[in-house]
C-alpha atoms as a PDB file:
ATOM      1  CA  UNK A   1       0.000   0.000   0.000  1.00  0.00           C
ATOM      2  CA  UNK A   2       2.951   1.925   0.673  1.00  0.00           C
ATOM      3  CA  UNK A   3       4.639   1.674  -2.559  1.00  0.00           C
ATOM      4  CA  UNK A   4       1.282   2.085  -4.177  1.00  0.00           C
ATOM      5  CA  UNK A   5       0.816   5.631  -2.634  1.00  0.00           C
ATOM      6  CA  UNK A   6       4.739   6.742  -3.406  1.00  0.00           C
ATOM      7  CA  UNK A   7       4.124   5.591  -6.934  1.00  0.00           C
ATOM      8  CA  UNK A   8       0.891   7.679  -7.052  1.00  0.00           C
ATOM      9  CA  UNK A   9       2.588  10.946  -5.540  1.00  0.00           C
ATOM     10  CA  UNK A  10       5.449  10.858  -8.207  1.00  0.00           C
ATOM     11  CA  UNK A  11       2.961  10.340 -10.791  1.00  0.00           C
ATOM     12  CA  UNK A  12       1.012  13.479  -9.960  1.00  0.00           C
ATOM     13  CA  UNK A  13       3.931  15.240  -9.109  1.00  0.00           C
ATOM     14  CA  UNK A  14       5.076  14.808 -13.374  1.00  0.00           C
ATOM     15  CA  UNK A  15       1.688  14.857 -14.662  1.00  0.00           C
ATOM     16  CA  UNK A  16       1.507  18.834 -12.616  1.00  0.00           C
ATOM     17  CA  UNK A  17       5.487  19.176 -14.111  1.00  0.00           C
ATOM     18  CA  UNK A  18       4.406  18.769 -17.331  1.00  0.00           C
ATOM     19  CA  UNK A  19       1.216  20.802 -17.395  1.00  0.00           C
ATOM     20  CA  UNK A  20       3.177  23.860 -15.602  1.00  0.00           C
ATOM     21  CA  UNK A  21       5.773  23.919 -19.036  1.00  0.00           C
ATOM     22  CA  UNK A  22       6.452  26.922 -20.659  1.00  0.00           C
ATOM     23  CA  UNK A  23       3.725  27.218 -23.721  1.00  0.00           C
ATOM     24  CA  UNK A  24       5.835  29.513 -25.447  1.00  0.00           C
ATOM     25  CA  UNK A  25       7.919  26.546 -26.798  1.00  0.00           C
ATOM     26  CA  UNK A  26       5.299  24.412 -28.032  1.00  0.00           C
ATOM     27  CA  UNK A  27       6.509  20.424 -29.383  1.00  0.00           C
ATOM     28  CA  UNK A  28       6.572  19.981 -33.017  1.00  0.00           C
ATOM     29  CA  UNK A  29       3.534  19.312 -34.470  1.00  0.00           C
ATOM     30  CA  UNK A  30       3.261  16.004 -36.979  1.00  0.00           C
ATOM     31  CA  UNK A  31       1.075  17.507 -39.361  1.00  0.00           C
ATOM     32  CA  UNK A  32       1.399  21.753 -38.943  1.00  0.00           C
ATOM     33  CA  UNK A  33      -0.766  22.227 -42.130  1.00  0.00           C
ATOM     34  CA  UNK A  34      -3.470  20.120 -40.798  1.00  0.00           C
ATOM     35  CA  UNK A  35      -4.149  21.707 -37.387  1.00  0.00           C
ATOM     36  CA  UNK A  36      -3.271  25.371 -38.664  1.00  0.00           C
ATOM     37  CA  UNK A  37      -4.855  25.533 -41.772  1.00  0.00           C
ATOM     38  CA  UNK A  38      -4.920  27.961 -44.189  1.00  0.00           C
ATOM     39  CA  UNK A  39      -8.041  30.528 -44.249  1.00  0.00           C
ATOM     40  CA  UNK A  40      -9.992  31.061 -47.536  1.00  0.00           C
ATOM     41  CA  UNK A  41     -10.511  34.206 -48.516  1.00  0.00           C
ATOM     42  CA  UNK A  42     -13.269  33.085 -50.596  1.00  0.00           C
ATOM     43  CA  UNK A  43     -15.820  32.206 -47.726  1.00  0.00           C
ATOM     44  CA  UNK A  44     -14.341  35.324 -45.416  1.00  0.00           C
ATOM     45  CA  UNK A  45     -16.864  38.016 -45.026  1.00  0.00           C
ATOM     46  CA  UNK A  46     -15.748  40.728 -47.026  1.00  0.00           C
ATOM     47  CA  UNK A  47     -18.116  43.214 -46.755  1.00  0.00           C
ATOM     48  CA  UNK A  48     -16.739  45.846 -43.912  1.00  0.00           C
ATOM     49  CA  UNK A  49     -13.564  46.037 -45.386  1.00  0.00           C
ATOM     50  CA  UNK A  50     -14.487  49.491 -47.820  1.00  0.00           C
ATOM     51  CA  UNK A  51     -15.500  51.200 -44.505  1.00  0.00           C
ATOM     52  CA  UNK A  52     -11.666  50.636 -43.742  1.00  0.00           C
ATOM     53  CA  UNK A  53     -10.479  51.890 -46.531  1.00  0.00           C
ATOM     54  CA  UNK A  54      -8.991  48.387 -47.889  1.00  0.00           C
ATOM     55  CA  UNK A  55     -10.687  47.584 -51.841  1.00  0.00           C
ATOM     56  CA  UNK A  56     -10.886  43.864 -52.392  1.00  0.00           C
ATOM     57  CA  UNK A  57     -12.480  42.458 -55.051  1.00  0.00           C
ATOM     58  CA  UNK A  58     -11.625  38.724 -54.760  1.00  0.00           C
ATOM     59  CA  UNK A  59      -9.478  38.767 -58.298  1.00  0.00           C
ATOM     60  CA  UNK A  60      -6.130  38.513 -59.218  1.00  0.00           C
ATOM     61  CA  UNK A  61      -3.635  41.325 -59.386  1.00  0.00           C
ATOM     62  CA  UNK A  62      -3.382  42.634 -62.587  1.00  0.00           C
ATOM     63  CA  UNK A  63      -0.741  41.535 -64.595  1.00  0.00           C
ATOM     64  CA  UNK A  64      -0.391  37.573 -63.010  1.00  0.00           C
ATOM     65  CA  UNK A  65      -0.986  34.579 -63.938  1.00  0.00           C
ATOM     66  CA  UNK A  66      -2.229  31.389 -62.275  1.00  0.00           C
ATOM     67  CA  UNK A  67       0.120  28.713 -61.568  1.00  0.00           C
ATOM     68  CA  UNK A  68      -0.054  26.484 -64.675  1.00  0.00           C
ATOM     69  CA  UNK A  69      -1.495  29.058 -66.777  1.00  0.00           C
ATOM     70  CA  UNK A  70       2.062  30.067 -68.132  1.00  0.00           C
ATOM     71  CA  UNK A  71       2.591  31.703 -71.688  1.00  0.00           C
ATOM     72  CA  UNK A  72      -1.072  33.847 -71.467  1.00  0.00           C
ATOM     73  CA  UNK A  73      -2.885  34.705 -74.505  1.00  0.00           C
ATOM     74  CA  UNK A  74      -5.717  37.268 -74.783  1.00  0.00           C
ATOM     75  CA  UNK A  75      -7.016  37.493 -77.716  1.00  0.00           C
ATOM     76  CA  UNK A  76     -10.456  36.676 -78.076  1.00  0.00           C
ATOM     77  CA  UNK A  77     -12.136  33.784 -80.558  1.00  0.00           C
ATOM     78  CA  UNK A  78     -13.606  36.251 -82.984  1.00  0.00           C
ATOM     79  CA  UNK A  79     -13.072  38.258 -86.198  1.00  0.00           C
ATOM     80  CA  UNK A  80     -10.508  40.344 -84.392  1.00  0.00           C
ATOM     81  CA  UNK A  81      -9.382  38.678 -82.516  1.00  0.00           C
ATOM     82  CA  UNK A  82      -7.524  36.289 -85.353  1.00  0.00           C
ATOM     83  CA  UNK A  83      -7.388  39.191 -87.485  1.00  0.00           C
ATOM     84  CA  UNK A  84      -5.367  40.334 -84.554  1.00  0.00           C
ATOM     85  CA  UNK A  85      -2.770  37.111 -84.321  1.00  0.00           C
ATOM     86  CA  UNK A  86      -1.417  37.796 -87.445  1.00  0.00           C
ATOM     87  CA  UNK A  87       1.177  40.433 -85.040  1.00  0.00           C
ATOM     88  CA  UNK A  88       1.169  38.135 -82.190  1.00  0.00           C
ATOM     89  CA  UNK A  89       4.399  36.660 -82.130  1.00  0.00           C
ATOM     90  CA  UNK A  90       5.739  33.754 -80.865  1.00  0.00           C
ATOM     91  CA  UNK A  91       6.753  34.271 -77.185  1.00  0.00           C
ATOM     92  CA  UNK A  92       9.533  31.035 -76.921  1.00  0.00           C
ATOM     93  CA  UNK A  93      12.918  31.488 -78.250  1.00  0.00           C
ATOM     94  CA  UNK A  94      13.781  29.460 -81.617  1.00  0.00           C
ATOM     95  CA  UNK A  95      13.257  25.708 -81.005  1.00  0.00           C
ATOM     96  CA  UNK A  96      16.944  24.088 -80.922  1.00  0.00           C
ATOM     97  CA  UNK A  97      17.198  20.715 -82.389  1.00  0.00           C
ATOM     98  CA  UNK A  98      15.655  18.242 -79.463  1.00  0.00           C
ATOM     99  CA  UNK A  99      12.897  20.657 -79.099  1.00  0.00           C
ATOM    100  CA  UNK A 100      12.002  20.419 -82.768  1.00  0.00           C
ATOM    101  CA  UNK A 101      12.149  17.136 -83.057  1.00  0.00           C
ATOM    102  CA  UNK A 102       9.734  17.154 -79.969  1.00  0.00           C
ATOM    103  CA  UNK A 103       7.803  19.874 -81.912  1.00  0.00           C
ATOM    104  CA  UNK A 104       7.530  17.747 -85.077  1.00  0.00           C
ATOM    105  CA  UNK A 105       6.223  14.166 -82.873  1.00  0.00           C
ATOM    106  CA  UNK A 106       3.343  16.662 -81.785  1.00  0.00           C
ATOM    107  CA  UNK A 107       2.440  17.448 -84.723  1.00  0.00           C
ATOM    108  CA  UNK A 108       2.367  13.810 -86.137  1.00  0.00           C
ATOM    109  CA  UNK A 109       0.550  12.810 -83.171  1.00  0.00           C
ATOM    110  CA  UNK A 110      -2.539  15.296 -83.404  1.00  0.00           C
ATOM    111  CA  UNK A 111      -1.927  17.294 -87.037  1.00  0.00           C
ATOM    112  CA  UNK A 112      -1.080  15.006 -89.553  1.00  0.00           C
ATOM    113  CA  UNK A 113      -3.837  12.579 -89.375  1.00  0.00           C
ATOM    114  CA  UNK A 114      -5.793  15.718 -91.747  1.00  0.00           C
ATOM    115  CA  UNK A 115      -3.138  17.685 -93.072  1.00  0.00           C
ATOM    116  CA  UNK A 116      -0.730  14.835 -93.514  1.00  0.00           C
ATOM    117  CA  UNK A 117       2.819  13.885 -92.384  1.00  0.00           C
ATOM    118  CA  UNK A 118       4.654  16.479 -95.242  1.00  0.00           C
ATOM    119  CA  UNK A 119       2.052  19.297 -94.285  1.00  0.00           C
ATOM    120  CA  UNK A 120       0.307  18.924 -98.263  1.00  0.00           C
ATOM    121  CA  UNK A 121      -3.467  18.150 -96.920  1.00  0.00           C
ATOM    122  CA  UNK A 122      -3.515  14.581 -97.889  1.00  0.00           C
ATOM    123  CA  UNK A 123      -3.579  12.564 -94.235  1.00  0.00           C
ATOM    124  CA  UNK A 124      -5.205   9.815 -93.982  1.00  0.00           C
ATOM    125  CA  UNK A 125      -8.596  11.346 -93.679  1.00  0.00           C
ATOM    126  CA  UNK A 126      -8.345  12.232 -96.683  1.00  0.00           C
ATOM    127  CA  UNK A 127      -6.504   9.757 -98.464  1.00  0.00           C
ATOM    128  CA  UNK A 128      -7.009  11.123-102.148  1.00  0.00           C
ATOM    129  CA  UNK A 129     -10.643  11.809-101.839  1.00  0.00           C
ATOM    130  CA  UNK A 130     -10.435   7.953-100.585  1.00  0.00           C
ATOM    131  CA  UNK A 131     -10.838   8.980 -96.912  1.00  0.00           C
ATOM    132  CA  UNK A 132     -13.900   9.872 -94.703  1.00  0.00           C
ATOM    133  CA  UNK A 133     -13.367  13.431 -95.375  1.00  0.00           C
ATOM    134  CA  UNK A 134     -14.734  14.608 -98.426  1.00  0.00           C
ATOM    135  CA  UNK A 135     -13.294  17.767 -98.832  1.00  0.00           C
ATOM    136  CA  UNK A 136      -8.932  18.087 -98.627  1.00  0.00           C
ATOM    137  CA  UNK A 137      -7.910  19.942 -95.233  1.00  0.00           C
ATOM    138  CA  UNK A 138      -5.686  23.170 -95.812  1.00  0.00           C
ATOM    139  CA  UNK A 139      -2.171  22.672 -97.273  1.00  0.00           C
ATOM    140  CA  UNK A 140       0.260  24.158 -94.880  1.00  0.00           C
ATOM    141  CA  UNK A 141       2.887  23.688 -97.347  1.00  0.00           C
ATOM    142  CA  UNK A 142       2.014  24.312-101.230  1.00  0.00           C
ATOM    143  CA  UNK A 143      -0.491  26.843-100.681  1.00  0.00           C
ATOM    144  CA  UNK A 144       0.250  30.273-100.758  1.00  0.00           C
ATOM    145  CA  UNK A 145      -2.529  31.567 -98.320  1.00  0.00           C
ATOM    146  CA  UNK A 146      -1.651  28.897 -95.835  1.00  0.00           C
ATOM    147  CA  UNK A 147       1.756  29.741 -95.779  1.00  0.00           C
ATOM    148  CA  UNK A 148       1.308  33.250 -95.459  1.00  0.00           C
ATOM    149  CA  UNK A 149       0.020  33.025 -91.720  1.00  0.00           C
ATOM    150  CA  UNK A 150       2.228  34.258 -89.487  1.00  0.00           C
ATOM    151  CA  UNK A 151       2.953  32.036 -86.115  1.00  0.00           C
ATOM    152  CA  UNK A 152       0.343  33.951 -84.265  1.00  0.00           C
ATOM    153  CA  UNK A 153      -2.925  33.102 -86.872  1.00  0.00           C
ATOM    154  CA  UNK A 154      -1.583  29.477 -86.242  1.00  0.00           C
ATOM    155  CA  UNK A 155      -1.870  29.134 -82.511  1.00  0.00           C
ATOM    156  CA  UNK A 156      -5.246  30.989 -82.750  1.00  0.00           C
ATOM    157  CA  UNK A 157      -6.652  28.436 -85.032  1.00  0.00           C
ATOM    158  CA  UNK A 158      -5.077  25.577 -82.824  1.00  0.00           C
ATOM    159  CA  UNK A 159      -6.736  27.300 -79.516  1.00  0.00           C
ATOM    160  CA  UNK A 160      -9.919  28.094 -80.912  1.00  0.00           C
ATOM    161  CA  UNK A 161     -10.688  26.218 -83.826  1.00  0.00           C
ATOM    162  CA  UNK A 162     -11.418  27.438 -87.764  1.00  0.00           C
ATOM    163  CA  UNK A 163     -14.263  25.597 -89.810  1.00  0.00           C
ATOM    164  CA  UNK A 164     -14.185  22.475 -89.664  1.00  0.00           C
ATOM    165  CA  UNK A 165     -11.484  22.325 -87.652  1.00  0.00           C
ATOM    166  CA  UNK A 166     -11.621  22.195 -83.904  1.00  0.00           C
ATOM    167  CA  UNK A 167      -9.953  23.581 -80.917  1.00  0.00           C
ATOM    168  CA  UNK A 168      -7.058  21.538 -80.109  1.00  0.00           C
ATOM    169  CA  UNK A 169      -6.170  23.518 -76.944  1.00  0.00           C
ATOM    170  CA  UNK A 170      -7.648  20.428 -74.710  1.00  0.00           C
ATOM    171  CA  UNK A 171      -5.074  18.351 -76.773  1.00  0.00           C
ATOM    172  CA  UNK A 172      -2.124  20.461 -76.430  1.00  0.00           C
ATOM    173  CA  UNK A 173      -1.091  22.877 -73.211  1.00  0.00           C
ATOM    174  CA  UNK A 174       0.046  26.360 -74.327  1.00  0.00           C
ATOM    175  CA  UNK A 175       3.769  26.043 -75.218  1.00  0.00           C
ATOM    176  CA  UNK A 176       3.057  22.806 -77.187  1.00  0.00           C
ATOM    177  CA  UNK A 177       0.841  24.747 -79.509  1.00  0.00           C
ATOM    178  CA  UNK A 178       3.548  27.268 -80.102  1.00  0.00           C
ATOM    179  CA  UNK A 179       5.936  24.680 -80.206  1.00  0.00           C
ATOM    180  CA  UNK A 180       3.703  23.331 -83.526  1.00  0.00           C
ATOM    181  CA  UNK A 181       3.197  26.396 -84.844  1.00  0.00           C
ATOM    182  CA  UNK A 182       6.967  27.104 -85.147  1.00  0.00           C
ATOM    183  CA  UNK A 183       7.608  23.671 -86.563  1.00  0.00           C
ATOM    184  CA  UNK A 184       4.766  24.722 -89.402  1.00  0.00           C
ATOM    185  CA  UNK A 185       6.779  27.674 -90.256  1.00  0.00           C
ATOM    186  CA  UNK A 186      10.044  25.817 -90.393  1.00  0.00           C
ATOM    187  CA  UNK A 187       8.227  23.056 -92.937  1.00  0.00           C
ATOM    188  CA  UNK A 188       7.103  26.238 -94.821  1.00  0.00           C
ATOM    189  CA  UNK A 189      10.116  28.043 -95.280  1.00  0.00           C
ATOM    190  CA  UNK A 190      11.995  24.916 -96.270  1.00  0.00           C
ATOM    191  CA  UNK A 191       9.643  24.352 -99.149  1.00  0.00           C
ATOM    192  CA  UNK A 192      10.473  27.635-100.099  1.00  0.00           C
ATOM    193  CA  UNK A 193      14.365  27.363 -99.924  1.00  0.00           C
ATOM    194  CA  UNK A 194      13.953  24.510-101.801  1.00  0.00           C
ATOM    195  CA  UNK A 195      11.417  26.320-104.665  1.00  0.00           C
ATOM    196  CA  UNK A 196      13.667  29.089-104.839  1.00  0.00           C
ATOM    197  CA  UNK A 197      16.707  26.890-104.795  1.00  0.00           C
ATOM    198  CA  UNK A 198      15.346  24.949-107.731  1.00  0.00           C
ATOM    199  CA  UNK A 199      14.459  28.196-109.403  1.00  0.00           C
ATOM    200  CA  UNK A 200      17.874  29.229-109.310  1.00  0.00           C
ATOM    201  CA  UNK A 201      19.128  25.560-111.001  1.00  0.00           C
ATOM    202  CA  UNK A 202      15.968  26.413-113.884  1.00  0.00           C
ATOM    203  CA  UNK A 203      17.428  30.051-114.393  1.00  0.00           C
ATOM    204  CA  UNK A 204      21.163  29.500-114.548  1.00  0.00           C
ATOM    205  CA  UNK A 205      20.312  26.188-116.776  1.00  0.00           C
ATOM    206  CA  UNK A 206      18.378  28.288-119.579  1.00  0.00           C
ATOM    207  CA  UNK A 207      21.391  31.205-119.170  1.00  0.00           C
ATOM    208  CA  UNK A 208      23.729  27.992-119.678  1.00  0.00           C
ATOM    209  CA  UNK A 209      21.665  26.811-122.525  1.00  0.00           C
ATOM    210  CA  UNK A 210      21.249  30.304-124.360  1.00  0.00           C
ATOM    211  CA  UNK A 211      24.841  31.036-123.820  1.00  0.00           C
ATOM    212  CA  UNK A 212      25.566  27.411-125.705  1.00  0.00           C
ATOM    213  CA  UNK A 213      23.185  28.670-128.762  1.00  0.00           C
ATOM    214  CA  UNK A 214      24.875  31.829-129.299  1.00  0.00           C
ATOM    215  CA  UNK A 215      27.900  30.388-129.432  1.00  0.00           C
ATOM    216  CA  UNK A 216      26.977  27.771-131.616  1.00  0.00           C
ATOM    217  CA  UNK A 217      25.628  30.232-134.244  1.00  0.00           C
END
């Protein structure tokens, strides 16, 4: 009974050790976010805060963006706004060589299946009038007004859709649109190094050739 009391005492004795502690130097806590959580501003009651001079109107600051939401792009999906993205240029630097290989397996994966794997309109939806689709999606490269739009026009059409052609901005984030829309412009001006290269060969061949007549005469 003795030792049963002693034990007793010295157990009270910590129990009123412990509870006396300093509070100012609190134990760590396992999970910090969980017991002090962060408020929401969205379910705070915001409507005494004009009579203190303080304007909050539950919006972001002007001028950020969301996390995520990197590379923003205002225009709007109308007449002017795609007569607009003809100026809107490109905001990433020139793709280096990884990125446009990257840049071209997008475009395989989600363009070419309508405007084909070379960019001239025949993918396998249309397949030479063969295909599902009746009528022959734009040529990219070949056709003068398709090649004329600038990088801008491009990631418009790709955001919001043209035509028959839908938005593909569920399919590809932001920078992977741009990312396409440079690789289209590379394809383009290739085709026309190569036209003006071969008109070149077709010029210098006929000077060749009139230069051989005149001297034969």
């Amino acid at each position: 009974m003795k030792k049963l009391a002693i034990i007793s005492v010295f157990t009270l004795t910590g129990v009123l050790v412990m509870s006396c502690g300093d509070n100012s130097k609190p134990g760590l806590d396992y999970m910090p976010d969980m017991k002090q959580s962060r408020a929401y501003e969205t379910y705070d009651d915001h409507s005494n805060l004009s009579s203190k001079g303080v304007t909050f109107n539950n919006r972001p600051v002007s001028g950020t963006v969301s996390r995520g939401e990197e590379l923003p792009y205002h225009l709007n999906n109308d007449s002017t706004g795609y007569a607009q993205s003809a100026g809107y240029a490109n905001p990433l630097p020139r793709l280096n060589d990884t990125e446009m290989v990257e840049a071209e397996r997008l475009y395989l994966i989600n363009c070419a299946i309508c405007h084909g794997t070379t960019l001239n309109g025949n993918g396998p939806l249309y397949n030479d009038g063969k295909g599902p689709y009746a009528a022959k999606p734009a040529m990219l490269v070949g056709d003068a007004k398709y090649e004329a739009l600038s990088e801008g026009t491009l990631y418009h059409v790709m955001t919001y859709g043209k035509n028959l052609m839908g938005s593909y901005a569920s399919q590809l984030n932001r920078k992977q649109r741009w990312m396409v829309a440079q690789y289209i412009k590379s394809k383009q001006g290739s085709a026309e190094s190569s036209d003006a290269a071969a008109g070149t060969d077709s010029t210098a061949s006929a000077a060749v050739a009139g230069s051989t007549m005149t001297t034969a005469q």
